[in-house]
N, C-alpha and C. Protein backbone atom coordinates (compact mmCIF):
# COMPACT_ATOMS: atom_id res chain seq x y z
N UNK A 1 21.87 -52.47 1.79
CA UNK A 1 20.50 -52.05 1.54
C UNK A 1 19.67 -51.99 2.81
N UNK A 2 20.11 -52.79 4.15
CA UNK A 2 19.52 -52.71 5.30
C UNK A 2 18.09 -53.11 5.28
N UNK A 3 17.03 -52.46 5.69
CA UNK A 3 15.89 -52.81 5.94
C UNK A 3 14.83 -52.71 4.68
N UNK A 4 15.43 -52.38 3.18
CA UNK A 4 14.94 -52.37 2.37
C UNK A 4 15.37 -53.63 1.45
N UNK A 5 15.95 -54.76 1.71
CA UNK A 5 16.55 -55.86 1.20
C UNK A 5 15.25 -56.53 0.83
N UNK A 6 14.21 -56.63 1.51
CA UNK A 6 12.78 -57.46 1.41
C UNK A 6 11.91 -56.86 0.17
N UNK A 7 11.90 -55.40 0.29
CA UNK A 7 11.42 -54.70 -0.24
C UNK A 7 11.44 -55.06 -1.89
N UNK A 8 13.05 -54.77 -1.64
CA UNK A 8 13.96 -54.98 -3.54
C UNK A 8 13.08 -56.17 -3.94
N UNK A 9 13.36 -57.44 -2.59
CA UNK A 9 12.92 -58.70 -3.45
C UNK A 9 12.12 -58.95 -3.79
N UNK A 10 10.90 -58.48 -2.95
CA UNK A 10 9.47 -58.90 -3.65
C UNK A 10 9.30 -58.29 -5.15
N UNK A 11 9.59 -56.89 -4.89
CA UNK A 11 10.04 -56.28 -6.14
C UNK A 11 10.45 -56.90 -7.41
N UNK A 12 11.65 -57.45 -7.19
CA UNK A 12 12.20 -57.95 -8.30
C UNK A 12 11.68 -59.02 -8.71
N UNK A 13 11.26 -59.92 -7.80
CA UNK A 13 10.30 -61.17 -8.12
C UNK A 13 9.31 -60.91 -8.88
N UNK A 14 8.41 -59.96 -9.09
CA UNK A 14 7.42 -59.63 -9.43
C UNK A 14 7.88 -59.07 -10.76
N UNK A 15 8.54 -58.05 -11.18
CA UNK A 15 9.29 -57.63 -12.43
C UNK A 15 10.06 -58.94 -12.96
N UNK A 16 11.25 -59.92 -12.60
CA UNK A 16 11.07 -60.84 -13.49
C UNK A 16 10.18 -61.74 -13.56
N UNK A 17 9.14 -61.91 -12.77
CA UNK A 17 8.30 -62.77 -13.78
C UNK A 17 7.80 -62.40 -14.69
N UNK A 18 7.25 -61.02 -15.00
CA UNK A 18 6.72 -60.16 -15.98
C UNK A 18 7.72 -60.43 -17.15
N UNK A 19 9.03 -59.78 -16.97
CA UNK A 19 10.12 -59.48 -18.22
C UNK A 19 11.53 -59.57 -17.68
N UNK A 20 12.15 -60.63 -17.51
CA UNK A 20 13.21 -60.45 -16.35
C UNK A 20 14.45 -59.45 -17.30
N UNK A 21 13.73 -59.39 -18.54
CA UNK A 21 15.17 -58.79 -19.39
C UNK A 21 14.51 -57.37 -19.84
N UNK A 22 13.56 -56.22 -18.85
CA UNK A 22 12.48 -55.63 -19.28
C UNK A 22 13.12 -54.54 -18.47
N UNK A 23 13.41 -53.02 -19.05
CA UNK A 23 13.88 -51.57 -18.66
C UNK A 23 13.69 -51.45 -17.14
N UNK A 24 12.16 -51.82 -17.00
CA UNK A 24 11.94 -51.76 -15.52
C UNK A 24 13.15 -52.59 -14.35
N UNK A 25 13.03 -53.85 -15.01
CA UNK A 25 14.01 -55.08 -13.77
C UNK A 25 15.50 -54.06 -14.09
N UNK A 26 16.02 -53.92 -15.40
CA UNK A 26 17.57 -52.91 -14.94
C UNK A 26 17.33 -51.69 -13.94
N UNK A 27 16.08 -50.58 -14.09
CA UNK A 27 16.35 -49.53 -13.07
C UNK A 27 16.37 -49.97 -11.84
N UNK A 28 15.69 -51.12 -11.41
CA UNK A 28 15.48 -51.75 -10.23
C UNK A 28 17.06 -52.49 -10.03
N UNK A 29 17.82 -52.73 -10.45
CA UNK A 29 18.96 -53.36 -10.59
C UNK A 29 19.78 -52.25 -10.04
N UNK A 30 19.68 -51.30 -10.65
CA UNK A 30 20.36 -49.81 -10.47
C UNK A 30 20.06 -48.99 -9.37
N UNK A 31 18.85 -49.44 -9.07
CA UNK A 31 18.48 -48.22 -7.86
C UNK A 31 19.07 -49.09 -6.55
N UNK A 32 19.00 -50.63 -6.92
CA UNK A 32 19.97 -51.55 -5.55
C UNK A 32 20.73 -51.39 -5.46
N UNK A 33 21.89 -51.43 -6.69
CA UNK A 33 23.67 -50.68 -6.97
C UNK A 33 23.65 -49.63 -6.12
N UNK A 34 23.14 -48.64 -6.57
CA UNK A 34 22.80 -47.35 -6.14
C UNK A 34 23.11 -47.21 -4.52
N UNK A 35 22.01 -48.34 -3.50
CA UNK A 35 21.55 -48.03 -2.25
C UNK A 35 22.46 -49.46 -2.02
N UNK A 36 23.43 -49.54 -2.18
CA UNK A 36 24.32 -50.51 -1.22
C UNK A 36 25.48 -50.02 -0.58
N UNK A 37 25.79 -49.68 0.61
CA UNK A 37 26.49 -49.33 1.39
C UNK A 37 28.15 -49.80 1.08
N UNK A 38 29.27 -48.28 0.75
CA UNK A 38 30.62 -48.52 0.44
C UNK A 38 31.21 -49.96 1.21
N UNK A 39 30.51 -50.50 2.12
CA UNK A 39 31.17 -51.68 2.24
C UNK A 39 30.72 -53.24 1.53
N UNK A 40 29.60 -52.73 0.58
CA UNK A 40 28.98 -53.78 -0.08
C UNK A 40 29.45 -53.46 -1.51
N UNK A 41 30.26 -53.06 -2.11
CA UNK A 41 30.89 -52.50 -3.14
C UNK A 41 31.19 -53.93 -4.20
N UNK A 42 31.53 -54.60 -3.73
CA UNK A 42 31.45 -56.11 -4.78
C UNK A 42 29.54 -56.38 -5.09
N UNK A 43 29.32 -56.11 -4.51
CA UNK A 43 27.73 -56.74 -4.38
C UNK A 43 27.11 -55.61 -5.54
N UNK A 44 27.26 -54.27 -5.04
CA UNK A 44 26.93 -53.41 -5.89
C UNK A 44 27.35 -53.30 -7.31
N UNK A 45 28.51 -53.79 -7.17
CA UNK A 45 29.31 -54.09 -8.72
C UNK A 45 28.24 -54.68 -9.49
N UNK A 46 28.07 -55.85 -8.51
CA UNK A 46 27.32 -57.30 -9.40
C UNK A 46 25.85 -56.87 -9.94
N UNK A 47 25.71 -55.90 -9.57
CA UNK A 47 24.11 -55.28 -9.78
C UNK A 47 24.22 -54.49 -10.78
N UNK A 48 25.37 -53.80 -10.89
CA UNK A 48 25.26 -52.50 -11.85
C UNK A 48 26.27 -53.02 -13.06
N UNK A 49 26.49 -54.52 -13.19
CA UNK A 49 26.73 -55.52 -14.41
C UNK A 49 24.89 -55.42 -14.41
N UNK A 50 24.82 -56.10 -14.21
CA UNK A 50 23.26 -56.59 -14.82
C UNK A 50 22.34 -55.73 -15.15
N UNK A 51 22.47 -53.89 -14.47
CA UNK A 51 21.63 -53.24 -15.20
C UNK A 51 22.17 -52.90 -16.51
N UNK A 52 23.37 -52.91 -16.35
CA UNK A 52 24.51 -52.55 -17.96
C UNK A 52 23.73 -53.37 -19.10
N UNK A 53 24.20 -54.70 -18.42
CA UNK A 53 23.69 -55.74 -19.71
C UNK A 53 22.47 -55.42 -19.91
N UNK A 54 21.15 -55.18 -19.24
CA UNK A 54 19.64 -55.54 -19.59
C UNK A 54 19.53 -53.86 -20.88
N UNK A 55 20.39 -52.86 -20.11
CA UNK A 55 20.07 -51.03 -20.72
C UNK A 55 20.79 -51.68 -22.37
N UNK A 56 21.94 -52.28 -21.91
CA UNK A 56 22.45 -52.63 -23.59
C UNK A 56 21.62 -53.47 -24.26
N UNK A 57 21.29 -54.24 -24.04
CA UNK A 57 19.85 -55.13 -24.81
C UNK A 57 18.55 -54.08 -24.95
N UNK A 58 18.57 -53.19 -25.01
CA UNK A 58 17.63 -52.42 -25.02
C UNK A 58 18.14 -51.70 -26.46
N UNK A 59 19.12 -50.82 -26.14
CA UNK A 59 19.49 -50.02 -26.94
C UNK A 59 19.18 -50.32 -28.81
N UNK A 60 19.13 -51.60 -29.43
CA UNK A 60 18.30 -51.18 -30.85
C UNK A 60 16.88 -50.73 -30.65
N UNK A 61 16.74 -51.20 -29.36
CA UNK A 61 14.69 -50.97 -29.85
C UNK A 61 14.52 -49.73 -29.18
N UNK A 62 14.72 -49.41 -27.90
CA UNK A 62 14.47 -48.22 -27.33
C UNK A 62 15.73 -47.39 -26.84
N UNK A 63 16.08 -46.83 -27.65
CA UNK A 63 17.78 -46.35 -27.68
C UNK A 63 18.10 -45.28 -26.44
N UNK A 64 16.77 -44.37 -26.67
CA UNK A 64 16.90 -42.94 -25.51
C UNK A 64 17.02 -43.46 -24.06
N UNK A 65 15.72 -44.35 -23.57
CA UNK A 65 16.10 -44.48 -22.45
C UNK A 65 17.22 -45.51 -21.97
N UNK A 66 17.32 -46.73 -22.94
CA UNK A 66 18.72 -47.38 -22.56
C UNK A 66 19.52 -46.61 -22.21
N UNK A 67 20.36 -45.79 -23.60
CA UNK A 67 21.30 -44.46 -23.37
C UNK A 67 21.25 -43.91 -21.45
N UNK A 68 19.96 -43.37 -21.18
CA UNK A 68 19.58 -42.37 -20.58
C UNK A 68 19.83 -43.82 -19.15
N UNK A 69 19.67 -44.71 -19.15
CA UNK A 69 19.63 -45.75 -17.51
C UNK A 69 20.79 -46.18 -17.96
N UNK A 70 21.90 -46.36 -18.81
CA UNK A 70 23.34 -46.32 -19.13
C UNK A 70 24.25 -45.62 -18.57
N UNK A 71 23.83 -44.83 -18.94
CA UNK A 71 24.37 -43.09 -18.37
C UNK A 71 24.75 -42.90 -17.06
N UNK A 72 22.81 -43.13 -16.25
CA UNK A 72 22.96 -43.03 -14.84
C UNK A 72 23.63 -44.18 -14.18
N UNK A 73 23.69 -45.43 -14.12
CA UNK A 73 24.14 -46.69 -13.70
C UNK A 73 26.18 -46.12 -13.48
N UNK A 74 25.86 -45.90 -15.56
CA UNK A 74 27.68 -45.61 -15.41
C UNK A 74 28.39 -44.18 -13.93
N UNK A 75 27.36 -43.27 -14.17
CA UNK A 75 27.57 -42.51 -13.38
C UNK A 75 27.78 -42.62 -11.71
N UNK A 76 26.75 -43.51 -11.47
CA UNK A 76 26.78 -44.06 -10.00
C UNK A 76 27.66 -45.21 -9.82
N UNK A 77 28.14 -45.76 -10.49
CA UNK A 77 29.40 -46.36 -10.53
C UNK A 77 30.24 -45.64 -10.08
N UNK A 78 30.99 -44.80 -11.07
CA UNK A 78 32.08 -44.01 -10.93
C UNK A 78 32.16 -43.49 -9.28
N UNK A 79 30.98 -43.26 -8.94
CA UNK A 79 30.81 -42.00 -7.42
C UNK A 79 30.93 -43.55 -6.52
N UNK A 80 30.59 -44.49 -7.10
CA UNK A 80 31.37 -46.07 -5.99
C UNK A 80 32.43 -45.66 -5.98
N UNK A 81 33.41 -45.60 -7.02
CA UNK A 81 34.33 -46.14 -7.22
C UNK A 81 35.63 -45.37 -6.65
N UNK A 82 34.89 -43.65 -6.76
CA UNK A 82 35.49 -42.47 -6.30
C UNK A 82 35.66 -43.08 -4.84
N UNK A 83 34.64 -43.30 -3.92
CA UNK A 83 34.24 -43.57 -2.74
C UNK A 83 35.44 -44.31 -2.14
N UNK A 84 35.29 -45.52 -2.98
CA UNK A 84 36.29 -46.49 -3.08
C UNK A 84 37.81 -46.08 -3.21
N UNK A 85 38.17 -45.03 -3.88
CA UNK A 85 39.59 -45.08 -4.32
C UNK A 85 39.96 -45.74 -5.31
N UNK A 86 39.20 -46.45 -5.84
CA UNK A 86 39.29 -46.95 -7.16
C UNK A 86 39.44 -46.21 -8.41
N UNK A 87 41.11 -45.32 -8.28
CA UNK A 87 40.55 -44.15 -9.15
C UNK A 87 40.65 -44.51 -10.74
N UNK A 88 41.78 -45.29 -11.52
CA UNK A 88 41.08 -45.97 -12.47
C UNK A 88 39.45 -46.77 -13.30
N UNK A 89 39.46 -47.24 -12.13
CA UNK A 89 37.57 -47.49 -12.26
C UNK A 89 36.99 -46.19 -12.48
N UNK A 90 37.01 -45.53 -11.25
CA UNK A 90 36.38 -44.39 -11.56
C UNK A 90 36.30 -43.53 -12.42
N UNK A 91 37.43 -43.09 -13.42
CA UNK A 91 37.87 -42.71 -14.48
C UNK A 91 37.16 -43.12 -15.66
N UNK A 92 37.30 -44.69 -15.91
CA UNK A 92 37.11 -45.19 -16.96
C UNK A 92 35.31 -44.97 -16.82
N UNK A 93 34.46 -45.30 -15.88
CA UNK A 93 32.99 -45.24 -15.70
C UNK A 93 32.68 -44.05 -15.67
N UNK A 94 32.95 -43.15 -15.53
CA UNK A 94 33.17 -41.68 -15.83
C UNK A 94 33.23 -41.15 -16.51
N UNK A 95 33.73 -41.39 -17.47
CA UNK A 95 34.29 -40.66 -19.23
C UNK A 95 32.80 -41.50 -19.70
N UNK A 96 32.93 -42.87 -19.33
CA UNK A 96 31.56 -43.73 -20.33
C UNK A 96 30.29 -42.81 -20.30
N UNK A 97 30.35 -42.24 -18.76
CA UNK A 97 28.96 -41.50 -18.69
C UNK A 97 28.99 -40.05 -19.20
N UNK A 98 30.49 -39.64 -19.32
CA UNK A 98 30.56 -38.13 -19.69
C UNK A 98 29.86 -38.38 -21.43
N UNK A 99 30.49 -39.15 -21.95
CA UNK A 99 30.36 -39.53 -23.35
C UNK A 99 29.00 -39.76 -23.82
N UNK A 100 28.32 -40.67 -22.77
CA UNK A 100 26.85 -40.99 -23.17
C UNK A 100 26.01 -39.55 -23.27
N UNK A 101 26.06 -38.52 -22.23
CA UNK A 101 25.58 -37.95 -21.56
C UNK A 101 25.62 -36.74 -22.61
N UNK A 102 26.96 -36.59 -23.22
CA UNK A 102 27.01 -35.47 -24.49
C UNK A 102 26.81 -35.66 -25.33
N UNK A 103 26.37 -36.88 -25.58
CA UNK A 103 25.56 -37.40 -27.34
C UNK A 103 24.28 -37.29 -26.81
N UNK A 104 23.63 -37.17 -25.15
CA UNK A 104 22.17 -36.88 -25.20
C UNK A 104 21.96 -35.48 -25.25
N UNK A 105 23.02 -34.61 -24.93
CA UNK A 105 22.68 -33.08 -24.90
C UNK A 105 22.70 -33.16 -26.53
N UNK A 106 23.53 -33.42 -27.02
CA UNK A 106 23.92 -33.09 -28.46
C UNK A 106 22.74 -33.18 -29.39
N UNK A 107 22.28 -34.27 -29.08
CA UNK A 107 20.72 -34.58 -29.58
C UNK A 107 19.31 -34.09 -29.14
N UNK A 108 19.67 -33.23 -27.93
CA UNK A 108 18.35 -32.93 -27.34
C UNK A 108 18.06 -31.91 -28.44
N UNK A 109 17.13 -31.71 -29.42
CA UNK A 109 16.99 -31.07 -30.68
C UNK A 109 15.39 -30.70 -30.24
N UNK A 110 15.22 -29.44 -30.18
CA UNK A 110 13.70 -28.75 -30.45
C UNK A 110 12.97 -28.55 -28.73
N UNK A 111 13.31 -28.91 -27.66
CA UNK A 111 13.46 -29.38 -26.19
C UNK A 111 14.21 -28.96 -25.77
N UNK A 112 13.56 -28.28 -24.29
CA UNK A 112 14.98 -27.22 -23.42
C UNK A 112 15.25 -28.64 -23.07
N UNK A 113 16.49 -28.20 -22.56
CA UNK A 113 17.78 -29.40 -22.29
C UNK A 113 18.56 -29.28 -20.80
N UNK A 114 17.51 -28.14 -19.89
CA UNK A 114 17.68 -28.33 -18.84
C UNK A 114 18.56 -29.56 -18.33
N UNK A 115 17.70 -30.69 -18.10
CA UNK A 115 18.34 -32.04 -17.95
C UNK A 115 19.28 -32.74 -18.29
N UNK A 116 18.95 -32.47 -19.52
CA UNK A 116 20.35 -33.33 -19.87
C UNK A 116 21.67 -32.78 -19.67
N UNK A 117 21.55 -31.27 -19.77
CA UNK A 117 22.30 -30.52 -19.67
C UNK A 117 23.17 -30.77 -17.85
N UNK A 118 22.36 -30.89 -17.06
CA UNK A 118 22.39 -31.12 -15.79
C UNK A 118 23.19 -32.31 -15.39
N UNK A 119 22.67 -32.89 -16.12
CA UNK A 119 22.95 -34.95 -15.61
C UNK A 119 24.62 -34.82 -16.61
N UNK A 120 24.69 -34.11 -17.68
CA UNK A 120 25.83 -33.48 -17.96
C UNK A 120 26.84 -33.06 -17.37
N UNK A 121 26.44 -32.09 -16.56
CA UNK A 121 27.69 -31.26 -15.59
C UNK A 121 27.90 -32.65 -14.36
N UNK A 122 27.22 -32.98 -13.75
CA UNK A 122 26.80 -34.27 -12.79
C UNK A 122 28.45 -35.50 -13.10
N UNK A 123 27.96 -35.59 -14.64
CA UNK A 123 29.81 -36.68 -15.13
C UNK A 123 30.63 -36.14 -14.85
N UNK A 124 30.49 -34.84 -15.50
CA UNK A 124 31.54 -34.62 -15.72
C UNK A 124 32.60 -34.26 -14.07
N UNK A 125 31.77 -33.80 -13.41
CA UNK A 125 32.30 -33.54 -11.92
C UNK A 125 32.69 -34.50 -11.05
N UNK A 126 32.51 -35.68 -12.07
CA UNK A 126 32.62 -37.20 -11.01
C UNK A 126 33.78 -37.29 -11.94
N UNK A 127 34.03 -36.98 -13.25
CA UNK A 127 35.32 -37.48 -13.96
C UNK A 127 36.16 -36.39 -13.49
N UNK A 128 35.66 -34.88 -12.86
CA UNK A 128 37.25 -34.52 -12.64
C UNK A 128 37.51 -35.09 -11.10
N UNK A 129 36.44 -35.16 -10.60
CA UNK A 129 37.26 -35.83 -8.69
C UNK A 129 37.83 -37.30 -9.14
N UNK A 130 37.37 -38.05 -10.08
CA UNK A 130 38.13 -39.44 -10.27
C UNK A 130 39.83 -38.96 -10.73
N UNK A 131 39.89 -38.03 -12.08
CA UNK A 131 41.29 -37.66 -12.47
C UNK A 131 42.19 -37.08 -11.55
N UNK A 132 41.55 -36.11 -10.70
CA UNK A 132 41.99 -35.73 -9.51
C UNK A 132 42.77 -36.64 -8.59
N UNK A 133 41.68 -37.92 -8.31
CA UNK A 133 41.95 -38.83 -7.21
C UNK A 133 43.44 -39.64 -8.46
N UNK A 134 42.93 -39.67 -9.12
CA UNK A 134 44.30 -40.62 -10.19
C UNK A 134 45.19 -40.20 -10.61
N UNK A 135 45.97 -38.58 -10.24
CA UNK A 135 46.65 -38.09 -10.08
C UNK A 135 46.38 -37.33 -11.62
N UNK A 136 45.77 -37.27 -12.26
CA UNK A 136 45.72 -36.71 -13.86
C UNK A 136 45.38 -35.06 -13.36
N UNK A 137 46.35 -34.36 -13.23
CA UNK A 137 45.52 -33.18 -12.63
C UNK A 137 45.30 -31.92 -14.20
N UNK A 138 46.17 -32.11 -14.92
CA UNK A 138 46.20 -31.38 -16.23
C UNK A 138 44.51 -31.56 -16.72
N UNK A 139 44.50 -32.90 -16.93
CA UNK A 139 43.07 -33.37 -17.55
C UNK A 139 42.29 -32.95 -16.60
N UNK A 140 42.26 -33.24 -15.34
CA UNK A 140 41.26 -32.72 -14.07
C UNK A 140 40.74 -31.32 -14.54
N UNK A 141 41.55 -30.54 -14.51
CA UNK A 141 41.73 -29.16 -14.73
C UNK A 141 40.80 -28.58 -16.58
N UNK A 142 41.27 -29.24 -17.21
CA UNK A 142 40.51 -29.33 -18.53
C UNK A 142 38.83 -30.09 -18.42
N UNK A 143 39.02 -30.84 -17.79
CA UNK A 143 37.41 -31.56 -17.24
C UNK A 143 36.91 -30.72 -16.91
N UNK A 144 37.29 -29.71 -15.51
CA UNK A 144 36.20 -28.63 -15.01
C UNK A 144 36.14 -27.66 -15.71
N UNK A 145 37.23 -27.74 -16.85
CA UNK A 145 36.81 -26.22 -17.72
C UNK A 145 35.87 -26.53 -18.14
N UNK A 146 35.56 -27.51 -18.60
CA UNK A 146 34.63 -28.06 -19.36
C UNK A 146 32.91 -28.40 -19.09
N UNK A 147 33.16 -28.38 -17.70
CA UNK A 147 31.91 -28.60 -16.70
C UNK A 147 31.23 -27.02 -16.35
N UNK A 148 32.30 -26.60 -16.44
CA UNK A 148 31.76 -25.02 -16.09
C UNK A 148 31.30 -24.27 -17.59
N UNK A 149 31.70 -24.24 -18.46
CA UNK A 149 31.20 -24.08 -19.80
C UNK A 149 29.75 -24.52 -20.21
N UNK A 150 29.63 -26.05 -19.54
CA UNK A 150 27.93 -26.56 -19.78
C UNK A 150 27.40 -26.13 -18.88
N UNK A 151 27.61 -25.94 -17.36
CA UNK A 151 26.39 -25.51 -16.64
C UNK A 151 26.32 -24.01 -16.88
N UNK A 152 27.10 -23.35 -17.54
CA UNK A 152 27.28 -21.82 -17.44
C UNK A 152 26.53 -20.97 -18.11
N UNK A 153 25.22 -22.29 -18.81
CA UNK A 153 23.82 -21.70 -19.34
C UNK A 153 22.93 -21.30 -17.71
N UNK A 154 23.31 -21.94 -16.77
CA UNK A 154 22.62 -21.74 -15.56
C UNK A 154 22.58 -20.33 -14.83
N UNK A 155 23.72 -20.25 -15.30
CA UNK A 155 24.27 -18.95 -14.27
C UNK A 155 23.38 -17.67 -14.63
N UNK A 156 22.73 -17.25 -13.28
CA UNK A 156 22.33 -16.25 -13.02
C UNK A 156 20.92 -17.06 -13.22
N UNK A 157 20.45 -17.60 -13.59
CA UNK A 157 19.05 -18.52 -13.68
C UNK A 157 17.96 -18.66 -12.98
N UNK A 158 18.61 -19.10 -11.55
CA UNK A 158 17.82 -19.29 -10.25
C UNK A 158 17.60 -21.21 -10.01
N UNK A 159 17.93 -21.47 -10.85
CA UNK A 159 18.09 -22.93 -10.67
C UNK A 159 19.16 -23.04 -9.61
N UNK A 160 18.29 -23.69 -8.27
CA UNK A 160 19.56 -23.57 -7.06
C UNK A 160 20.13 -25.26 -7.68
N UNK A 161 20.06 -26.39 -7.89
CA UNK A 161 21.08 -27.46 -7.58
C UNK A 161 21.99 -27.06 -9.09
N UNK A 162 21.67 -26.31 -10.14
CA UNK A 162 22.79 -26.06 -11.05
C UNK A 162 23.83 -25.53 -10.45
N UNK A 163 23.06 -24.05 -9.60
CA UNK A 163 23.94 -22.91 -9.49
C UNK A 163 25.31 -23.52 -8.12
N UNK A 164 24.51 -24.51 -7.48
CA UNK A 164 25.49 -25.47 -6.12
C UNK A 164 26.60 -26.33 -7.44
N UNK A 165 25.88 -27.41 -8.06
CA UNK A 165 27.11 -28.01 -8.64
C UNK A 165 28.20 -26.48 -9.69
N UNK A 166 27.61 -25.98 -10.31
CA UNK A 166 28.38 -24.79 -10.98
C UNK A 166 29.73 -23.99 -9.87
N UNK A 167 29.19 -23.42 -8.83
CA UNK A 167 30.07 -22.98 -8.12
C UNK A 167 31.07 -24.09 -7.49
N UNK A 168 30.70 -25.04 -7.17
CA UNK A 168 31.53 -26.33 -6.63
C UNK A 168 32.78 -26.33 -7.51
N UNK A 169 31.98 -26.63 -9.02
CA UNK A 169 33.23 -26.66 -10.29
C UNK A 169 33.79 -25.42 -10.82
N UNK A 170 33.61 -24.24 -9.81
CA UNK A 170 34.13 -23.44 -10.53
C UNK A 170 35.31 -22.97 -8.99
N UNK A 171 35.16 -23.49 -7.89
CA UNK A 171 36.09 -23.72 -7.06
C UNK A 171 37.15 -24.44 -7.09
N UNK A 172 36.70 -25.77 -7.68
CA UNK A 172 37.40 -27.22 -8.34
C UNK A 172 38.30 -26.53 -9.06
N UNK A 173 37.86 -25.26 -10.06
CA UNK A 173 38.46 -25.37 -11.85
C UNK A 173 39.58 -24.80 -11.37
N UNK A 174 39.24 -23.48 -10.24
CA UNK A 174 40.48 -22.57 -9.71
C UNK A 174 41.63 -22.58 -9.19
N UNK A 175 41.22 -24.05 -8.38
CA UNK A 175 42.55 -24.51 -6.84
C UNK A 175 43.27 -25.56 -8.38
N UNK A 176 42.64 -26.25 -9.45
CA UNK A 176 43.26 -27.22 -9.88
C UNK A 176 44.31 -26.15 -10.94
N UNK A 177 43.58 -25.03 -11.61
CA UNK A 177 44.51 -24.22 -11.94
C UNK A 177 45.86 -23.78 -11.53
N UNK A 178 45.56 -23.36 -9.92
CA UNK A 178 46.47 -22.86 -9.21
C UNK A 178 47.42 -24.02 -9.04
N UNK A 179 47.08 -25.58 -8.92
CA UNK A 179 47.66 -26.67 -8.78
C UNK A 179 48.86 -26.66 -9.95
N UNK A 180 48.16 -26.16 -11.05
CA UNK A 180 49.24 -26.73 -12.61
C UNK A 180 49.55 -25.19 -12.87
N UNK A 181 49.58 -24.23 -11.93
CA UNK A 181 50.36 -23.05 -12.34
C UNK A 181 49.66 -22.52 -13.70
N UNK A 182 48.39 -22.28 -13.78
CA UNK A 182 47.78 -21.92 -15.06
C UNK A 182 46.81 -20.99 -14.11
N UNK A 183 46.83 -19.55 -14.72
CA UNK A 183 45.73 -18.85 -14.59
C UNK A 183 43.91 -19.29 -15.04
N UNK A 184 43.18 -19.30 -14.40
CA UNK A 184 41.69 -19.60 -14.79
C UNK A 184 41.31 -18.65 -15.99
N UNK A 185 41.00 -19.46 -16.80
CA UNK A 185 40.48 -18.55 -18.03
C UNK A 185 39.26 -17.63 -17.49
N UNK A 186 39.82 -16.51 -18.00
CA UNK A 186 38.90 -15.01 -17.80
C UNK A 186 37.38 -15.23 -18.82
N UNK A 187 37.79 -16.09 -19.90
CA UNK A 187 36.92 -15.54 -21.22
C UNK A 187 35.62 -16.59 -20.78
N UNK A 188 36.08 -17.70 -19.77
CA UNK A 188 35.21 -18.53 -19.15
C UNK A 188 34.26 -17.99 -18.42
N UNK A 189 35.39 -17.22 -16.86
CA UNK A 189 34.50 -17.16 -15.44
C UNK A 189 33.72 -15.63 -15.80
N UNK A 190 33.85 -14.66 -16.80
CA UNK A 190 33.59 -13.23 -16.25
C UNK A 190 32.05 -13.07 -17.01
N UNK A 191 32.14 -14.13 -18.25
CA UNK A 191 30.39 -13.76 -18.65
C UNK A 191 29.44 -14.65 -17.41
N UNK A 192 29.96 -15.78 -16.66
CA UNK A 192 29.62 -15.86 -15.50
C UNK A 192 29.06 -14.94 -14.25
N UNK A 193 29.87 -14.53 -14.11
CA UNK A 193 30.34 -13.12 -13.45
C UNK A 193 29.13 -12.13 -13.06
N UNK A 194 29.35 -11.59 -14.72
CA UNK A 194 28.12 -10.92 -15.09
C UNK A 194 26.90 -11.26 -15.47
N UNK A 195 26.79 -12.77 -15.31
CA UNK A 195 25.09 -13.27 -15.16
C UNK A 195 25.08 -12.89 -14.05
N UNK A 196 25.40 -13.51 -12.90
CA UNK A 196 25.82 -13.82 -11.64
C UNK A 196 25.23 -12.38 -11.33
N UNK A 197 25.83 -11.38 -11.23
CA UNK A 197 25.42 -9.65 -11.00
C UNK A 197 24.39 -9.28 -11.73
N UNK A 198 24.11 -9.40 -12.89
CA UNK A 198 23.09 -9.13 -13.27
C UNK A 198 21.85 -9.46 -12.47
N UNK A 199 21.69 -11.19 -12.26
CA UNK A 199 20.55 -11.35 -11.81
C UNK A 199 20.16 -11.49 -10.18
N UNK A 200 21.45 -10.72 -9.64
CA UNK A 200 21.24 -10.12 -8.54
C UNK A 200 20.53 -8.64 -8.23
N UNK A 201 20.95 -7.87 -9.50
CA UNK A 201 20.60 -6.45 -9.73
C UNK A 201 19.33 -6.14 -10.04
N UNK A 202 18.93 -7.57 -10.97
CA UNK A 202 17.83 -7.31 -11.16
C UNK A 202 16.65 -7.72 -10.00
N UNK A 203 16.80 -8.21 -8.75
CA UNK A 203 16.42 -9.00 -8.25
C UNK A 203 15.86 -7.67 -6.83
N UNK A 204 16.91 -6.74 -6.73
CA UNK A 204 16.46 -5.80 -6.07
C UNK A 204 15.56 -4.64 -6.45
């Protein structure tokens, strides 16, 4: 955490005396996980236990955002763990967040879903570099089909950090194809394609 170690603490001092078991003290738990350097990786562990536990004590009373600081914690885990080589870890914290993350799209009911939709493609791209790294390349390969299908409401949009993670996974989906000797599904990349041209065409 470097020169922000003082910072956290006063911080946190101040949030648990308030509620030490209170939404706020887990994001603060999470945003330390978060900002601890791949060689503090035990330390970070120990942080992103404790935002787990405080988001799960949450979840009867305030379900969305538990879910929703669940999600992210599990997610920034996994991208430790990737970091790490920990590709089991990474896997397993990965799927937790792919899973959380599609019962919040699933539910986003009456509300564009931009976001969730986003923090969506986000797992899932950390679960195919973890399967990747863990040698699962079949599943890898089915993961980014899968990643490219949800952000592929983006395409042609103008949303630049969709349209960056989208093309990333649609580079990912191709070489992992070519990896397992499977052609890239056409019925996927070409209405892509033709967002993609369209809202170039229209643009001139």
């Amino acid at each position: 955490m470097g020169d922000k170690s003082d910072e956290y603490a006063l911080r946190l001092s101040y949030l648990e005396q308030t509620d030490a078991n209170s939404l706020a003290v887990a994001r603060l738990y999470l945003e330390m996980a978060s900002n601890q350097t791949p060689d503090d990786r035990d330390q970070a562990l120990i942080l992103f236990d404790k935002a787990d536990a405080i988001f799960a004590r949450h979840l009867p009373t305030a379900r969305d955002a538990a879910i929703a600081g669940l999600a992210l914690s599990l997610n920034n885990r996994s991208a430790l763990e990737i970091e790490a080589e920990q590709w089991d870890w990474a896997v397993d914290a990965a799927s937790q967040a792919v899973e959380l993350r599609r019962d919040r799209l699933r539910n986003c009911i009456g509300r564009k879903d931009d976001v969730e939709r986003l923090d969506l493609g986000y797992s899932i791209a950390a679960l195919v570099l973890a399967l990747r790294g863990a040698g699962n390349i079949d599943l890898a390969r089915d993961a980014a089909g899968e990643g490219v299908k949800v952000l592929g409401t983006f395409a042609g949009q103008g949303n630049q950090e969709a349209f960056i993670l989208l093309t990333r996974l649609i580079c990912i989906y191709a070489d992992l194809c070519t990896s397992t000797d499977q052609l890239p599904d056409a019925g996927l990349l070409l209405p892509l394609a033709k967002a993609f041209y369209s809202s170039r065409k229209d643009r001139k």
